[in-house]
N, C-alpha and C. Protein backbone atom coordinates (compact mmCIF):
# COMPACT_ATOMS: atom_id res chain seq x y z
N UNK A 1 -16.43 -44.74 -25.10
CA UNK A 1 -16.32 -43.38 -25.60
C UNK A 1 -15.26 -43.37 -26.70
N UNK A 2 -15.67 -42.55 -27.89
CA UNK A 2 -14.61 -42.68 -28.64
C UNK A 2 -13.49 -41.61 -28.53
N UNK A 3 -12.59 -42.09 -29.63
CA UNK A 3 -11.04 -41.40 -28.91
C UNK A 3 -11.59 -39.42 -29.30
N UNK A 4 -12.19 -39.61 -30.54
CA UNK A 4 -12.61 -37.96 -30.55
C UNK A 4 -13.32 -37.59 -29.41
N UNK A 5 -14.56 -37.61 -29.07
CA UNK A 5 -15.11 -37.43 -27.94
C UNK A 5 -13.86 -37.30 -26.43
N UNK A 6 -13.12 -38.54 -25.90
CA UNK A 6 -12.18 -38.17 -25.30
C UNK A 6 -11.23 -37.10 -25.30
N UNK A 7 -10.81 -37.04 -26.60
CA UNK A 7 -10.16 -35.52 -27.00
C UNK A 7 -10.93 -34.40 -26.70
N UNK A 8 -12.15 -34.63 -26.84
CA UNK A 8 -13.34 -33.49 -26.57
C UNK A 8 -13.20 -32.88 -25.31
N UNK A 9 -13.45 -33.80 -24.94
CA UNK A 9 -13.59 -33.88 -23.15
C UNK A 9 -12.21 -33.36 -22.56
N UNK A 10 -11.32 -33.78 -23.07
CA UNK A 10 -10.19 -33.23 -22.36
C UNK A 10 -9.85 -31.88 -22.33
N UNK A 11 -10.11 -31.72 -23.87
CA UNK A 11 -9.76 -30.08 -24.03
C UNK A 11 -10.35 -29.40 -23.59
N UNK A 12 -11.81 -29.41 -23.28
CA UNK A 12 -13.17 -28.91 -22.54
C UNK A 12 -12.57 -28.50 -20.76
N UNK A 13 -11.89 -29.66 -20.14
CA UNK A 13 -11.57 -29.58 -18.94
C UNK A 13 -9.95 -28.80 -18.88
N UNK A 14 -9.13 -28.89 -20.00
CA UNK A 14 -7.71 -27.98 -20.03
C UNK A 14 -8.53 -26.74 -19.80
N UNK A 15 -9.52 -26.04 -20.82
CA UNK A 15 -9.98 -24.59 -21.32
C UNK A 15 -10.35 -24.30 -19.69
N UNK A 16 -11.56 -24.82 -18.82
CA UNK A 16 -12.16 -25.25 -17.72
C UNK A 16 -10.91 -24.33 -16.80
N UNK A 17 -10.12 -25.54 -16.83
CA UNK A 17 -9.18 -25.34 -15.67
C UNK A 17 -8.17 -24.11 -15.43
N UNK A 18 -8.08 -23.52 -17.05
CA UNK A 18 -7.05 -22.41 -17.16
C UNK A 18 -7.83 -21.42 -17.66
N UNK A 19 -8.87 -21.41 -17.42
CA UNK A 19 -9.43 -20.26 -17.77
C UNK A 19 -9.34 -18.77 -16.73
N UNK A 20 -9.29 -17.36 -17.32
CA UNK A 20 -8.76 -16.20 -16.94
C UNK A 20 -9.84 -15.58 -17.33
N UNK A 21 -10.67 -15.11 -16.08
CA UNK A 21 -12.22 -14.46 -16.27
C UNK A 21 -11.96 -13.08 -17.26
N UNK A 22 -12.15 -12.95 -18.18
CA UNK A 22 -12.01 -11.36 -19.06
C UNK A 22 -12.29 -10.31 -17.88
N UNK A 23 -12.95 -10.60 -17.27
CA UNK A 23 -13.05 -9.24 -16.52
C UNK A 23 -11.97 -8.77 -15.88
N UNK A 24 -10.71 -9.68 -15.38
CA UNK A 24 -10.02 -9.29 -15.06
C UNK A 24 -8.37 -8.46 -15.86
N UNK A 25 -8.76 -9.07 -17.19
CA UNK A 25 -7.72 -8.77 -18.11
C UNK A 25 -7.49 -6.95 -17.78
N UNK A 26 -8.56 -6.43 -18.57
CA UNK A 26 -8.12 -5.21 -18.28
C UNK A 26 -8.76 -4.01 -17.44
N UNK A 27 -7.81 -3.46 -16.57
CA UNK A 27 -9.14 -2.07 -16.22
C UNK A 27 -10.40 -1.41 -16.70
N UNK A 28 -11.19 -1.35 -16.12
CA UNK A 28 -12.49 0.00 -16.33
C UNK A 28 -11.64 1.23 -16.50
N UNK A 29 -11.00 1.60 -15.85
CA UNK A 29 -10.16 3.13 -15.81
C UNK A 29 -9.33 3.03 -14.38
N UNK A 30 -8.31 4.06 -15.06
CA UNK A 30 -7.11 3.93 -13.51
C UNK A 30 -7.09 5.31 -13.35
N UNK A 31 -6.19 5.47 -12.70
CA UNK A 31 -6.04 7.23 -12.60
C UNK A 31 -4.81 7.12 -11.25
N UNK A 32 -3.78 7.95 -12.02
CA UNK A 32 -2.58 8.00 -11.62
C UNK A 32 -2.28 9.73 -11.02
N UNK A 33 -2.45 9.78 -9.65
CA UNK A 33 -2.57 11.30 -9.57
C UNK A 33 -1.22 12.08 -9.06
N UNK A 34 -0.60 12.38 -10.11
CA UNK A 34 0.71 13.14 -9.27
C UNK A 34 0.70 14.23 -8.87
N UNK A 35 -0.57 15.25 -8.18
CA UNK A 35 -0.70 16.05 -7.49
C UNK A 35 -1.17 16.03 -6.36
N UNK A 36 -0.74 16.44 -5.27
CA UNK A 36 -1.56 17.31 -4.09
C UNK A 36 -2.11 18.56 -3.43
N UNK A 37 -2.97 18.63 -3.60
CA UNK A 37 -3.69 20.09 -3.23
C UNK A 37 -2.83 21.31 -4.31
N UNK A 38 -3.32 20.71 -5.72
CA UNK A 38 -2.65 21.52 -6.91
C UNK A 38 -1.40 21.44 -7.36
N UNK A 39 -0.71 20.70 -6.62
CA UNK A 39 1.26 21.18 -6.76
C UNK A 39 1.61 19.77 -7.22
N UNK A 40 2.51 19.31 -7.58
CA UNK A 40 3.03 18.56 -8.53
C UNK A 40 3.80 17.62 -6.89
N UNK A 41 3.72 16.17 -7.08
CA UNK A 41 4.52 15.47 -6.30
C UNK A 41 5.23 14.43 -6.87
N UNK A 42 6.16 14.17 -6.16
CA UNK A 42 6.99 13.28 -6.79
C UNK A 42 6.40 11.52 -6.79
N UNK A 43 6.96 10.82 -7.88
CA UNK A 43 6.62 9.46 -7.63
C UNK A 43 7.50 8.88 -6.50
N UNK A 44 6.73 7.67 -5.86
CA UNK A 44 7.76 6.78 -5.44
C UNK A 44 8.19 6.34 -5.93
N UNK A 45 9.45 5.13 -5.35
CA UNK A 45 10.58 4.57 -6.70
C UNK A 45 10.65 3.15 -5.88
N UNK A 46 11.18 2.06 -6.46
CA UNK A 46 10.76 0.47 -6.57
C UNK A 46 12.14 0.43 -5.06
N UNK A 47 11.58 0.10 -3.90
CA UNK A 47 12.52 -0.33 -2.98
C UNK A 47 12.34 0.76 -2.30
N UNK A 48 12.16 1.68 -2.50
CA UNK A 48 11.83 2.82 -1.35
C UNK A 48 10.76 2.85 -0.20
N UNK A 49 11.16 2.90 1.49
CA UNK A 49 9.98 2.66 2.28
C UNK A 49 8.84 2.95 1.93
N UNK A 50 8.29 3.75 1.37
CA UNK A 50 7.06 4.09 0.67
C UNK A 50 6.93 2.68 0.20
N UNK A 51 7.28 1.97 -1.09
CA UNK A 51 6.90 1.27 -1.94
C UNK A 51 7.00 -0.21 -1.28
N UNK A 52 7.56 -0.28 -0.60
CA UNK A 52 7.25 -1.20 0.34
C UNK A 52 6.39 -1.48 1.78
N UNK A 53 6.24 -0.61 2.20
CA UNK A 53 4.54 -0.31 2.79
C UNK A 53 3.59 -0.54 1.90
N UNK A 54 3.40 -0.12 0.25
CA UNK A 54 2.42 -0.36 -0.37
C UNK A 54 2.50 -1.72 -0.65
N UNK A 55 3.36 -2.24 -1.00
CA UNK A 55 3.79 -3.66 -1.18
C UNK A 55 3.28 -5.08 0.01
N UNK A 56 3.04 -4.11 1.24
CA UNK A 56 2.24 -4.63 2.61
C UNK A 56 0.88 -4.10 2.32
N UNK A 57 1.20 -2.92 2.16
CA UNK A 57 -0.76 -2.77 2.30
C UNK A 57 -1.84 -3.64 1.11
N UNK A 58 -1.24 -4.21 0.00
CA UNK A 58 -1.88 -5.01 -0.94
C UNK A 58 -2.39 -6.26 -0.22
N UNK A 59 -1.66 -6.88 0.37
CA UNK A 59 -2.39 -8.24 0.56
C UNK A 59 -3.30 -8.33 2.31
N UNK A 60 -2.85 -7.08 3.11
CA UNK A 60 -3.65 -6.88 4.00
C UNK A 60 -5.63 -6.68 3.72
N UNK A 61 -5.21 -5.33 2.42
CA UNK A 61 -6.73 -5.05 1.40
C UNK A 61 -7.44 -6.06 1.38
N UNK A 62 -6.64 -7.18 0.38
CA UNK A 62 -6.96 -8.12 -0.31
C UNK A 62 -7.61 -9.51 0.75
N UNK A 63 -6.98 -9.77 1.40
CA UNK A 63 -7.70 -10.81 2.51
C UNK A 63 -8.82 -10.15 3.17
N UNK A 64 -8.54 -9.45 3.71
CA UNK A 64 -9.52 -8.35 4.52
C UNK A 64 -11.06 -7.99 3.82
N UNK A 65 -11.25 -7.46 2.73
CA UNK A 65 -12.10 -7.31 1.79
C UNK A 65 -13.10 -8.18 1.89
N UNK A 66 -12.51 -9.69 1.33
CA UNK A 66 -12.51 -11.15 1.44
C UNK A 66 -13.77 -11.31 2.61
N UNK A 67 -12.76 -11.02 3.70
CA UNK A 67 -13.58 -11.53 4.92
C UNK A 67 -14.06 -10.45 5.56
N UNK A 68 -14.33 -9.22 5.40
CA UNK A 68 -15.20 -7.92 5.51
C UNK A 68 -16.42 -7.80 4.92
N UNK A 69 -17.08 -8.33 4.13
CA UNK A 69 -18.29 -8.09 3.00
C UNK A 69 -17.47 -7.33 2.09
N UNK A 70 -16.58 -7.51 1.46
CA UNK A 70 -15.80 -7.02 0.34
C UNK A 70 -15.58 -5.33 0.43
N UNK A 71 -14.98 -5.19 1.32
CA UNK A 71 -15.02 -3.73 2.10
C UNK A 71 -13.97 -3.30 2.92
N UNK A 72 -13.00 -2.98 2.42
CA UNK A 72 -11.98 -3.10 3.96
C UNK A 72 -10.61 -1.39 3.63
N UNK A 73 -10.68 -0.80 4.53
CA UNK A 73 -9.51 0.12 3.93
C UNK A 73 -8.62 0.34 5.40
N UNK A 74 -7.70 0.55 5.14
CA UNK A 74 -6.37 0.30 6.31
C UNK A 74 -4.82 1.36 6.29
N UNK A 75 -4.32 1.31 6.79
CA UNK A 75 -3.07 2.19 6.63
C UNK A 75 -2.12 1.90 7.24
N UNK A 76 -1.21 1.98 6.29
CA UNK A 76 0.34 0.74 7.41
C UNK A 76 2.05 2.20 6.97
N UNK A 77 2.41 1.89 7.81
CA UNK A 77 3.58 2.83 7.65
C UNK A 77 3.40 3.88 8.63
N UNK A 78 4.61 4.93 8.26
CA UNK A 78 4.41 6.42 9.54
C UNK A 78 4.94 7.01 8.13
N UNK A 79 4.03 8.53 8.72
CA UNK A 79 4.67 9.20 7.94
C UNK A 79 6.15 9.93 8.22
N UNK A 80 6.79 10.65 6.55
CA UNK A 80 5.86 10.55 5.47
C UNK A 80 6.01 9.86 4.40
N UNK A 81 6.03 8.13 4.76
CA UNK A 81 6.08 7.41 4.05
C UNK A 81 4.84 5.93 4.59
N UNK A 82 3.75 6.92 5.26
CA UNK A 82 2.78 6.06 5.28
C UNK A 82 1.60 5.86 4.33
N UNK A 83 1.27 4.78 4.15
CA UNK A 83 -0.13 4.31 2.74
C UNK A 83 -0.94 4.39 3.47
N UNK A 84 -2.01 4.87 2.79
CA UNK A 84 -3.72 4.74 3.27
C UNK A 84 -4.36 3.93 2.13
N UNK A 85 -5.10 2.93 1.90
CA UNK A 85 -5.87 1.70 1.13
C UNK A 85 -6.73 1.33 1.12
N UNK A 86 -7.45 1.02 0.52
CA UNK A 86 -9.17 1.12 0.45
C UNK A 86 -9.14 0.10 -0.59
N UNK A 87 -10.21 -0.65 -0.61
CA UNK A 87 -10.71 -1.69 -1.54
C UNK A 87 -12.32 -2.38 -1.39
N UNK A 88 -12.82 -1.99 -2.64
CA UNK A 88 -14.16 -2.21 -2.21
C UNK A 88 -14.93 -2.87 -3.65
N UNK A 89 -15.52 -4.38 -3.04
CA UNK A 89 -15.72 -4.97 -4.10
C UNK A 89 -17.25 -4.97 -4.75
N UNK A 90 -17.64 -5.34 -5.67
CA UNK A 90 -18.95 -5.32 -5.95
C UNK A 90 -19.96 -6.13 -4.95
N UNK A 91 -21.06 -5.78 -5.08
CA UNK A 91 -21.96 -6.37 -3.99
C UNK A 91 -22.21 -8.00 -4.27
N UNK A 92 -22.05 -8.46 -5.51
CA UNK A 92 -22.33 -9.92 -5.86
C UNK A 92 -21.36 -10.76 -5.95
N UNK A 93 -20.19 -9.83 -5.28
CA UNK A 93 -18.86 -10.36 -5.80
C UNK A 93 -18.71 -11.49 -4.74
N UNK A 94 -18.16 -13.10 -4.71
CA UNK A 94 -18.33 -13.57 -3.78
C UNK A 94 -16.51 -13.66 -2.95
N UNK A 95 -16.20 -13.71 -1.85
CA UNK A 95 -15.40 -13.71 -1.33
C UNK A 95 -14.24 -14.37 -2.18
N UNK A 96 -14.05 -14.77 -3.02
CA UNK A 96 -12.72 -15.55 -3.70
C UNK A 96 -12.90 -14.66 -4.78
N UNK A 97 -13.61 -14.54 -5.33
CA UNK A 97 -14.03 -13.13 -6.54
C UNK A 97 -12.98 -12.14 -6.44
N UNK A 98 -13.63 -11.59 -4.88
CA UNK A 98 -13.00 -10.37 -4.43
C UNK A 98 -11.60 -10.34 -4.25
N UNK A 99 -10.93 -11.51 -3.65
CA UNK A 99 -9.49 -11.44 -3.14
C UNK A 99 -9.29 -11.69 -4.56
N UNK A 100 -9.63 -12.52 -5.55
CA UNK A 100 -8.53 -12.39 -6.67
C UNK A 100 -8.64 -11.08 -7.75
N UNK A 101 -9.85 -10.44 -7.43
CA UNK A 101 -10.04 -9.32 -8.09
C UNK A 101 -9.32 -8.31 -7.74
N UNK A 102 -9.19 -8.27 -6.24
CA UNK A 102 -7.81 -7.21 -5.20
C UNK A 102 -6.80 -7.50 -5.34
N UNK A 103 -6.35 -8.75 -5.30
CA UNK A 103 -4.85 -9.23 -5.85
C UNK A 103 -4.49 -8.82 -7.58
N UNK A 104 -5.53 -8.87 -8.38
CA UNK A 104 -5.41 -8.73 -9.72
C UNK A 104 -5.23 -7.00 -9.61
N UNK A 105 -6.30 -6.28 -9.18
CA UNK A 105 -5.48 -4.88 -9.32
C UNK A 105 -4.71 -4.37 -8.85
N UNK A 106 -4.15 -5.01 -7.44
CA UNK A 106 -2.96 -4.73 -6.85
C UNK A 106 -1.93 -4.65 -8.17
N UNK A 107 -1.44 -5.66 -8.83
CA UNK A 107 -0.32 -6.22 -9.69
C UNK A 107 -0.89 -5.06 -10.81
N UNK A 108 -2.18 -4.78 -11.07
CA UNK A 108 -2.12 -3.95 -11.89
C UNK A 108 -1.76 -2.35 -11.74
N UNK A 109 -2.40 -2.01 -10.66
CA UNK A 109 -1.93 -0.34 -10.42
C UNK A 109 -0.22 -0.09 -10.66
N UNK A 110 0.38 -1.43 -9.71
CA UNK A 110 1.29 -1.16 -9.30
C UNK A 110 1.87 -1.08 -10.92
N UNK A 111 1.70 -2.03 -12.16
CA UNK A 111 2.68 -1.75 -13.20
C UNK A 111 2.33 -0.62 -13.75
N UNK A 112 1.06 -0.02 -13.87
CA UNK A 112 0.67 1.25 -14.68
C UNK A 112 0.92 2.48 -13.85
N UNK A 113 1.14 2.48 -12.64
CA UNK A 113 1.17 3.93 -11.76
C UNK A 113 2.20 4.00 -10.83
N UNK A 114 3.53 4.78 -10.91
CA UNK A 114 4.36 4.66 -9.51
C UNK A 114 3.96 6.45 -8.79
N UNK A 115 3.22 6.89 -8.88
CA UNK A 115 2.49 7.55 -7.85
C UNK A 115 2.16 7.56 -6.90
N UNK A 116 2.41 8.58 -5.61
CA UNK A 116 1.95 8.02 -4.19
C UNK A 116 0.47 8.17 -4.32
N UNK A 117 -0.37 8.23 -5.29
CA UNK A 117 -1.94 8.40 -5.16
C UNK A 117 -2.38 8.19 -6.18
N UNK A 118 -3.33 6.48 -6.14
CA UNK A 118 -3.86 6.19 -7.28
C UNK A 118 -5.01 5.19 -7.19
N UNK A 119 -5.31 5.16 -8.03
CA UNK A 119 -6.90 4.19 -8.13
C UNK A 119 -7.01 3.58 -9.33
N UNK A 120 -7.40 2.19 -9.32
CA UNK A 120 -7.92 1.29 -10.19
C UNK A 120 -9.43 0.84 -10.12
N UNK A 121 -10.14 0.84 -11.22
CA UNK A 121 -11.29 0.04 -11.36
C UNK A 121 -11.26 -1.12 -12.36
N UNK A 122 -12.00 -2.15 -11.78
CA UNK A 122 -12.12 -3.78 -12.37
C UNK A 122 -13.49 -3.76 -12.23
N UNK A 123 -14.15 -4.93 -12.82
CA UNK A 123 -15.51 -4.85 -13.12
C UNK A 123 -16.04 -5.73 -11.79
N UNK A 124 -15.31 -6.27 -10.71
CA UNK A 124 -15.60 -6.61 -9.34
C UNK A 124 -15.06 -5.71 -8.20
N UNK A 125 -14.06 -5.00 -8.71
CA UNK A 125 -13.63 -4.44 -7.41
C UNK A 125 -12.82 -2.84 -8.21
N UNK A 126 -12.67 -1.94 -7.12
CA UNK A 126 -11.92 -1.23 -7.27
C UNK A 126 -10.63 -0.98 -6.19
N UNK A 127 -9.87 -0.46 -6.35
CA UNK A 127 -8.88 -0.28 -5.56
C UNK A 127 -7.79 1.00 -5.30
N UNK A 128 -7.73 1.98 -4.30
CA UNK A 128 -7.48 3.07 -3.84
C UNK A 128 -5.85 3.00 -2.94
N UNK A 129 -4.88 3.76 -3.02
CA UNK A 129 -3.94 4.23 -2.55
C UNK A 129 -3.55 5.79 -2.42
N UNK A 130 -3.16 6.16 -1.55
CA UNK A 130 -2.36 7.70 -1.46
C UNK A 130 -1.70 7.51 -0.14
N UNK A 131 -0.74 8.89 -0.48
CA UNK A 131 -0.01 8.84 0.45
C UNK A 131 -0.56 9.73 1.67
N UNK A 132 -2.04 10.36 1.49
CA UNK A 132 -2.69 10.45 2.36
C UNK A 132 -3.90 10.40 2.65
N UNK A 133 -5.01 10.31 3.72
CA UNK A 133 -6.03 9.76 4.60
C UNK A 133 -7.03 10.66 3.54
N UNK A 134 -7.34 9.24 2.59
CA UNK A 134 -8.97 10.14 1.89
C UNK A 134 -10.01 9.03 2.38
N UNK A 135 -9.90 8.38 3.49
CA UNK A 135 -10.98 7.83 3.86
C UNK A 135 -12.27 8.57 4.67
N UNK A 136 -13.51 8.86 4.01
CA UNK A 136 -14.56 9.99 4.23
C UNK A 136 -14.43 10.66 3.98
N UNK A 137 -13.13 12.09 3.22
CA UNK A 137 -13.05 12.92 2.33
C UNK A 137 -13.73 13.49 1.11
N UNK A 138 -13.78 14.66 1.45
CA UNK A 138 -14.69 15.41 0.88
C UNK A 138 -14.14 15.28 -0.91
N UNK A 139 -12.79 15.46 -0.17
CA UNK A 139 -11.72 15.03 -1.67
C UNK A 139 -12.33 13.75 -3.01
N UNK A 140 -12.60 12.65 -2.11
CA UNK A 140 -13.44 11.57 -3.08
C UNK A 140 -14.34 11.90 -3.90
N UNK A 141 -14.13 11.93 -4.87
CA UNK A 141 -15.35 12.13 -5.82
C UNK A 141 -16.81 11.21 -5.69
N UNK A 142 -17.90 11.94 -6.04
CA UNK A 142 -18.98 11.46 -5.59
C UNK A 142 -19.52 10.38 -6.07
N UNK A 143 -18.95 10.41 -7.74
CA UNK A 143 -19.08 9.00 -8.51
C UNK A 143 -18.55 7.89 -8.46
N UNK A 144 -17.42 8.26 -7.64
CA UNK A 144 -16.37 6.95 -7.50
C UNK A 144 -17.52 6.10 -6.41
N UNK A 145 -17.75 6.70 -5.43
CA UNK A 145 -18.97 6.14 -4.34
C UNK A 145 -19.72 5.21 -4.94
N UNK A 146 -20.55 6.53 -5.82
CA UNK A 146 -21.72 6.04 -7.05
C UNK A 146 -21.41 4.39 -7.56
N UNK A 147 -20.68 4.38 -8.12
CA UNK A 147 -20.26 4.14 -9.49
C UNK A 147 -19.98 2.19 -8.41
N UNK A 148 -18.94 2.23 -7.49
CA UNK A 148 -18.81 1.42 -6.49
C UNK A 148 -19.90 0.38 -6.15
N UNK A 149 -20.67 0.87 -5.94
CA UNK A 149 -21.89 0.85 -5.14
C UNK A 149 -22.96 0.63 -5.94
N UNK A 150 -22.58 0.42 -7.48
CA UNK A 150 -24.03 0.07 -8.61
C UNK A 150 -25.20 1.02 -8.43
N UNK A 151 -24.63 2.95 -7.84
CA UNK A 151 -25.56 3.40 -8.06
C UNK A 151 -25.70 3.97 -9.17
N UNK A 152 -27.46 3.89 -10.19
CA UNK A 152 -27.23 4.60 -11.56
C UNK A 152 -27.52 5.69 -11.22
N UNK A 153 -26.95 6.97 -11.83
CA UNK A 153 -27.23 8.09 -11.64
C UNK A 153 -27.94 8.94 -13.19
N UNK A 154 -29.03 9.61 -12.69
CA UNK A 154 -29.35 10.07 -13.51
C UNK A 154 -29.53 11.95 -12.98
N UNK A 155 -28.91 12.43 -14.18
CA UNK A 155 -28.84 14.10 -13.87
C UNK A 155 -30.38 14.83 -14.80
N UNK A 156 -30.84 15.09 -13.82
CA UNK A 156 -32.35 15.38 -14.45
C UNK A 156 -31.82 17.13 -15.12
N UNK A 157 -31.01 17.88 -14.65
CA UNK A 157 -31.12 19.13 -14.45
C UNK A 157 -29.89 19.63 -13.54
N UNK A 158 -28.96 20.97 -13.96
CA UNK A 158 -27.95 20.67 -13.87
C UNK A 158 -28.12 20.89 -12.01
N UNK A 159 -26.75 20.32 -11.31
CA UNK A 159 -27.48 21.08 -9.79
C UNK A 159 -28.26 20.47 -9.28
N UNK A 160 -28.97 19.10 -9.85
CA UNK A 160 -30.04 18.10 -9.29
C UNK A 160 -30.28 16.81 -9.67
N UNK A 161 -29.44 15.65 -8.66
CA UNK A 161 -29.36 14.94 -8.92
C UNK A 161 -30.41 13.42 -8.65
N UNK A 162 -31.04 12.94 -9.50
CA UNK A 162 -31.67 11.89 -8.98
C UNK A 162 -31.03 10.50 -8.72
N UNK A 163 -31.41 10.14 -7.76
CA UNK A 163 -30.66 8.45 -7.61
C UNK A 163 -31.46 7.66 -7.51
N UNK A 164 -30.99 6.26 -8.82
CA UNK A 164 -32.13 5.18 -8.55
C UNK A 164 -30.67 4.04 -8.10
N UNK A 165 -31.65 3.94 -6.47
CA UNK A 165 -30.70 2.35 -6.00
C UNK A 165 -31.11 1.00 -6.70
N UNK A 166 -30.55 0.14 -7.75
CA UNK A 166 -30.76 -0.99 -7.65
C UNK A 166 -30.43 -1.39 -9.55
């Protein structure tokens, strides 16, 4: 083999080895909510029991997901400095996908949002926090579900919605 070709090859397997899937670079959309039921709340702050419960509830998500069918939401703390967490990955996403896609928006919410209630989307997973229980809540928006879940939605008419699964 010649020495170019070797050079070839090598750099081929550096790119290979350090490669950083784009999908994970940046969010779909986040959303940083500093209200509850209309009224303005305060952020948490870096070291505060709050922020360290969330700091636990990330890698609980993140394994869990993993070994759930990419599905897992949990709640660690008492109030009123307990987290509620949700993480739910795409359907094709395969188990190492998912945990580094949950670990990747963990690190991300946390630099873009110090809010006790927030959400990230990635193009494998999304990822949910507040400082209170919106698991089955009416509160959830219907698209976030949608949208989760690769359902396309089409609005035929206002008030009537059609859904195609797949």
């Amino acid at each position: 083999m010649s020495p170019f070709h070797l050079y070839l090859s090598l750099l081929l397997l550096l790119l290979i080895i350090f490669h950083i899937p784009t999908s994970y670079a940046e969010p779909l959309r986040f959303e940083c909510n500093n209200t509850h039921d209309g009224k303005p709340v305060t952020n948490h702050t870096l070291n505060s029991t709050f922020h360290t419960n969330l700091k636990l509830l990330f890698p609980s998500l993140s394994s869990n997901a993993a070994l759930n069918k990419d599905f897992y939401n949990t709640s660690i703390g008492q109030d009123p400095n307990k987290v509620y967490g949700l993480v739910l990955c795409r359907g094709d996403a395969t188990p190492d996908v998912c945990r580094n896609c949950t670990n990747f928006a963990s690190d991300g919410i946390l630099s873009r949002c110090q809010s006790r209630s927030s959400v990230i989307w990635y193009d494998y997973c999304q990822l949910q926090y507040s400082d209170t229980n919106f698991f089955l809540s009416s509160t959830t928006p219907w698209w976030f579900w949608a949208w989760s879940i690769g359902i396309k939605i089409v609005i035929e008419r206002p008030g009537n919605l059609e859904l195609d699964i797949g």
